[in-house]
C-alpha atoms as a PDB file:
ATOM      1  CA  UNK A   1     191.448  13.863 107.484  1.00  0.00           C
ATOM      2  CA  UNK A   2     188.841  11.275 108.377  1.00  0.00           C
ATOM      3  CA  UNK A   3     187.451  12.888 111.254  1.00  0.00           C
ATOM      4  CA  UNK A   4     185.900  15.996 112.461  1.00  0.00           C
ATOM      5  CA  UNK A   5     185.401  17.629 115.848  1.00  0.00           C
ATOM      6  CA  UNK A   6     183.399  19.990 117.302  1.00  0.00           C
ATOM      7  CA  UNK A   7     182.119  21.519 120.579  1.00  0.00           C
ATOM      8  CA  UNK A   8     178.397  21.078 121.111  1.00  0.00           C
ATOM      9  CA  UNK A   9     177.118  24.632 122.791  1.00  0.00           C
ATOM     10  CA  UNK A  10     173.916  25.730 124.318  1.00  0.00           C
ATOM     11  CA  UNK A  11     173.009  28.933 126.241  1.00  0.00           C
ATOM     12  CA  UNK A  12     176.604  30.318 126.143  1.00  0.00           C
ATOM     13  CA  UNK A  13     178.537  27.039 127.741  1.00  0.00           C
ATOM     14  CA  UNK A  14     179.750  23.943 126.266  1.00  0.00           C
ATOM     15  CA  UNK A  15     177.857  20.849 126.341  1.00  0.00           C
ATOM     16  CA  UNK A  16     179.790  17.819 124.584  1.00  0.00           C
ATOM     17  CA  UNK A  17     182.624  17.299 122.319  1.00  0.00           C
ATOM     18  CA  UNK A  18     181.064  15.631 119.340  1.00  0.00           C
ATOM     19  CA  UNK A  19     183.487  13.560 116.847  1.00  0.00           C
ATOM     20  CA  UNK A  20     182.364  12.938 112.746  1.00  0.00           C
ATOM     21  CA  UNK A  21     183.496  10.649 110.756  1.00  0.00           C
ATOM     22  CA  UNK A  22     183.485  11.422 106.520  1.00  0.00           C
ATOM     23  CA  UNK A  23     182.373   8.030 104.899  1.00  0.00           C
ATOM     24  CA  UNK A  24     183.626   6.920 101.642  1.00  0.00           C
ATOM     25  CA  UNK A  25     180.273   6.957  99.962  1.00  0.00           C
ATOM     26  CA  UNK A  26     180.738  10.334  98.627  1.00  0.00           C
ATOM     27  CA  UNK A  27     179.288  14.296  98.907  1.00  0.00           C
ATOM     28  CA  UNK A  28     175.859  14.019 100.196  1.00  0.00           C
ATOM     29  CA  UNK A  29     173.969  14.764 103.326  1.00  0.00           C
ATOM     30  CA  UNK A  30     174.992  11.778 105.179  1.00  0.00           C
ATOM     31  CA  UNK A  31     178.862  12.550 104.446  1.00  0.00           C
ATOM     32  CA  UNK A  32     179.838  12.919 107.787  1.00  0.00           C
ATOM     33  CA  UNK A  33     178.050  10.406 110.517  1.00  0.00           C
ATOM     34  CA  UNK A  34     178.417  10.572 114.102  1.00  0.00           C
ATOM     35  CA  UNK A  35     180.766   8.218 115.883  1.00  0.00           C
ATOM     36  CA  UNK A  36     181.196   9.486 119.375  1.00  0.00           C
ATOM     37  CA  UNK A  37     179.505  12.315 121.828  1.00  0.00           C
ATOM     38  CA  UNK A  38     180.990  13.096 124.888  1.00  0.00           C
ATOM     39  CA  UNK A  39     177.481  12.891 126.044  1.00  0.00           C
ATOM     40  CA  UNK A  40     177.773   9.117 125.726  1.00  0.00           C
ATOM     41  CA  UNK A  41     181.081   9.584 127.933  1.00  0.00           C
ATOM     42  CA  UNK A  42     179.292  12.282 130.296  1.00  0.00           C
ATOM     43  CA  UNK A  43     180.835  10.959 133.513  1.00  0.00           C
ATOM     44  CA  UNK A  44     184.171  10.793 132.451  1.00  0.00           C
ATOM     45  CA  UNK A  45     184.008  14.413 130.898  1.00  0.00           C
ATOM     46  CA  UNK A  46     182.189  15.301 134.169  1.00  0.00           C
ATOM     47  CA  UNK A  47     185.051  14.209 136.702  1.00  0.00           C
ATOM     48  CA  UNK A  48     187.506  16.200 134.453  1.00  0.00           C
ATOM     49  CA  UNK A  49     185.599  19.427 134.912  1.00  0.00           C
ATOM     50  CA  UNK A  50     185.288  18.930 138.281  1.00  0.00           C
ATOM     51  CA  UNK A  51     189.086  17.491 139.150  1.00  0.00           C
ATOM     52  CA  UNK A  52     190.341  20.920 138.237  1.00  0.00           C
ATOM     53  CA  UNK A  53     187.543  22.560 139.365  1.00  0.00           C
ATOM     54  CA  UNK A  54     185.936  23.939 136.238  1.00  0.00           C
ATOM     55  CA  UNK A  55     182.571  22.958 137.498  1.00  0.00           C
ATOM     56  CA  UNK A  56     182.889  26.090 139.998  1.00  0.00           C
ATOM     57  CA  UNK A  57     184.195  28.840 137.180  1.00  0.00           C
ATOM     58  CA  UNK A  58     182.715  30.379 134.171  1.00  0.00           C
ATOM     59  CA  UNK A  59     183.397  29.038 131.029  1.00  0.00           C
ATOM     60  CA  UNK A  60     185.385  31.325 128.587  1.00  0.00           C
ATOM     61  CA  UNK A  61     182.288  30.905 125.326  1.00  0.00           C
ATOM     62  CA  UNK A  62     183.454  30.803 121.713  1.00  0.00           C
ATOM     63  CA  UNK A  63     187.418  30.085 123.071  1.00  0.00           C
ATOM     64  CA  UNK A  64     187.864  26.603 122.686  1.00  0.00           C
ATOM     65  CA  UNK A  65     190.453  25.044 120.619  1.00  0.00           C
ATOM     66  CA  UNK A  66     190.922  21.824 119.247  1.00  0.00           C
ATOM     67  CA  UNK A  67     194.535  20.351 118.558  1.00  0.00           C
ATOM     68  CA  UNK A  68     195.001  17.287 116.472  1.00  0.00           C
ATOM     69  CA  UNK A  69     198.200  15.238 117.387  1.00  0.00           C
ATOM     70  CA  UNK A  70     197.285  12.539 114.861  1.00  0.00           C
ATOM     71  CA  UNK A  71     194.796  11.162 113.553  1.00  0.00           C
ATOM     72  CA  UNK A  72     194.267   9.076 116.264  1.00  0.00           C
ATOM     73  CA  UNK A  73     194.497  11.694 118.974  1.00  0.00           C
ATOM     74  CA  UNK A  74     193.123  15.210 119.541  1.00  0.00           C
ATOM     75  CA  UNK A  75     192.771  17.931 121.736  1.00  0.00           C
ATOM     76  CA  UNK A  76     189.790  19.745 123.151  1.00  0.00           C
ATOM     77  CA  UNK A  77     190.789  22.505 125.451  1.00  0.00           C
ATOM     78  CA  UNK A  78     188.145  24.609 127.249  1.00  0.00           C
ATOM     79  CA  UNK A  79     189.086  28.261 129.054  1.00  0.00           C
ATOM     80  CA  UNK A  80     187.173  29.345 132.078  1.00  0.00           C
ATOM     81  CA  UNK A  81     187.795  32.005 134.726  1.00  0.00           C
ATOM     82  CA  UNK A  82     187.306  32.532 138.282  1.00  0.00           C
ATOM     83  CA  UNK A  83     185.614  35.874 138.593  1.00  0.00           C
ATOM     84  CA  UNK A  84     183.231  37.244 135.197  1.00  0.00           C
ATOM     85  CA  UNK A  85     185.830  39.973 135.286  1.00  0.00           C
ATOM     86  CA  UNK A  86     188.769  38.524 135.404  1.00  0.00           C
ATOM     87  CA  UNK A  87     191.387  39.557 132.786  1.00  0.00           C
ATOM     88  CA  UNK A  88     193.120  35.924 132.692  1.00  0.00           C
ATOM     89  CA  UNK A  89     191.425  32.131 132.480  1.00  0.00           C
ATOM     90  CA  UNK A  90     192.877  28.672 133.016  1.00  0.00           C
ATOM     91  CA  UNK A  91     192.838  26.088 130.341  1.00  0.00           C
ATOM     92  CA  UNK A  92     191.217  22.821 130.817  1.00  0.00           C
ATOM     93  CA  UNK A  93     192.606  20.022 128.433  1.00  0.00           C
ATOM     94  CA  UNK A  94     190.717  17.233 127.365  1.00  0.00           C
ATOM     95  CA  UNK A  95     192.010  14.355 125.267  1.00  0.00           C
ATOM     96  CA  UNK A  96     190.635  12.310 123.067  1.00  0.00           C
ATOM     97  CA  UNK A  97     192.019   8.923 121.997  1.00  0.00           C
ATOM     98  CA  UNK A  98     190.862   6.328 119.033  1.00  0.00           C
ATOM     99  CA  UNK A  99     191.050   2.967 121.228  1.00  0.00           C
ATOM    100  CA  UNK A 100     193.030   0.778 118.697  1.00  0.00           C
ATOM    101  CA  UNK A 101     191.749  -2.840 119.954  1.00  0.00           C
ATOM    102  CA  UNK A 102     188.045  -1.600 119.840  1.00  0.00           C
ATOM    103  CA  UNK A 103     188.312   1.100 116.747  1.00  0.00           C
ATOM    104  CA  UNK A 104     186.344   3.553 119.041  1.00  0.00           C
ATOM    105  CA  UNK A 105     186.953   7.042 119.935  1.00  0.00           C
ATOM    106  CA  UNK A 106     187.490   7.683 124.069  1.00  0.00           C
ATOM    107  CA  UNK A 107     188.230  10.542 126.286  1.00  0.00           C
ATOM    108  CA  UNK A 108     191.417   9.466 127.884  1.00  0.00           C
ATOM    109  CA  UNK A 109     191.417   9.434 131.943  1.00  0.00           C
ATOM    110  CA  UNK A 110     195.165   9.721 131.654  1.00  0.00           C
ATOM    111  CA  UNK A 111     195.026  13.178 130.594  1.00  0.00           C
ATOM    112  CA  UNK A 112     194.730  14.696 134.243  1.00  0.00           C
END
């Protein structure tokens, strides 16, 4: 594949869904560069949490998943529960879309 994704964690909660892209000019240090953070999309990613409410839970750490469709379109889906104790969690699903008119990677709003 061409791309790479990854969750960007601090202090036991997820931060940003970060996106890589490998570049043809071979096995270096610079292999894989940056194309998109969800930091740059921040609002967007924002709004999701808080449309289903994920903004008021705990995050589930270390239980995200990613699920590529395609390779233009990916999965990033977050767990978090109501109560610390709680023995069951509710997914939230974000998705991830490469805009084919611009070539740029998006979180999709049509994913709620």
């Amino acid at each position: 594949m061409r791309y790479i994704v990854g969750f960007e964690s601090e202090m036991g909660a997820t931060e940003h869904v970060n996106i890589l892209e490998r570049q043809d000019s071979g096995y270096y240090e610079g292999y894989y560069k940056q194309v998109y953070s969800s930091s740059d999309d921040s609002k967007n990613y924002d709004n999701h949490k808080k449309f289903y409410q994920a903004d008021k839970a705990q995050q589930v750490y270390d239980s995200e998943i990613f699920t590529w469709v395609n390779g233009d379109k990916f999965y990033a889906d977050s767990f978090y529960k109501l109560n610390e104790a709680d023995s069951a969690a509710f997914r939230v699903r974000y998705t991830f879309i490469k805009n084919a008119s611009t070539d740029k990677w998006q979180l999709y709003e049509g994913s709620r």
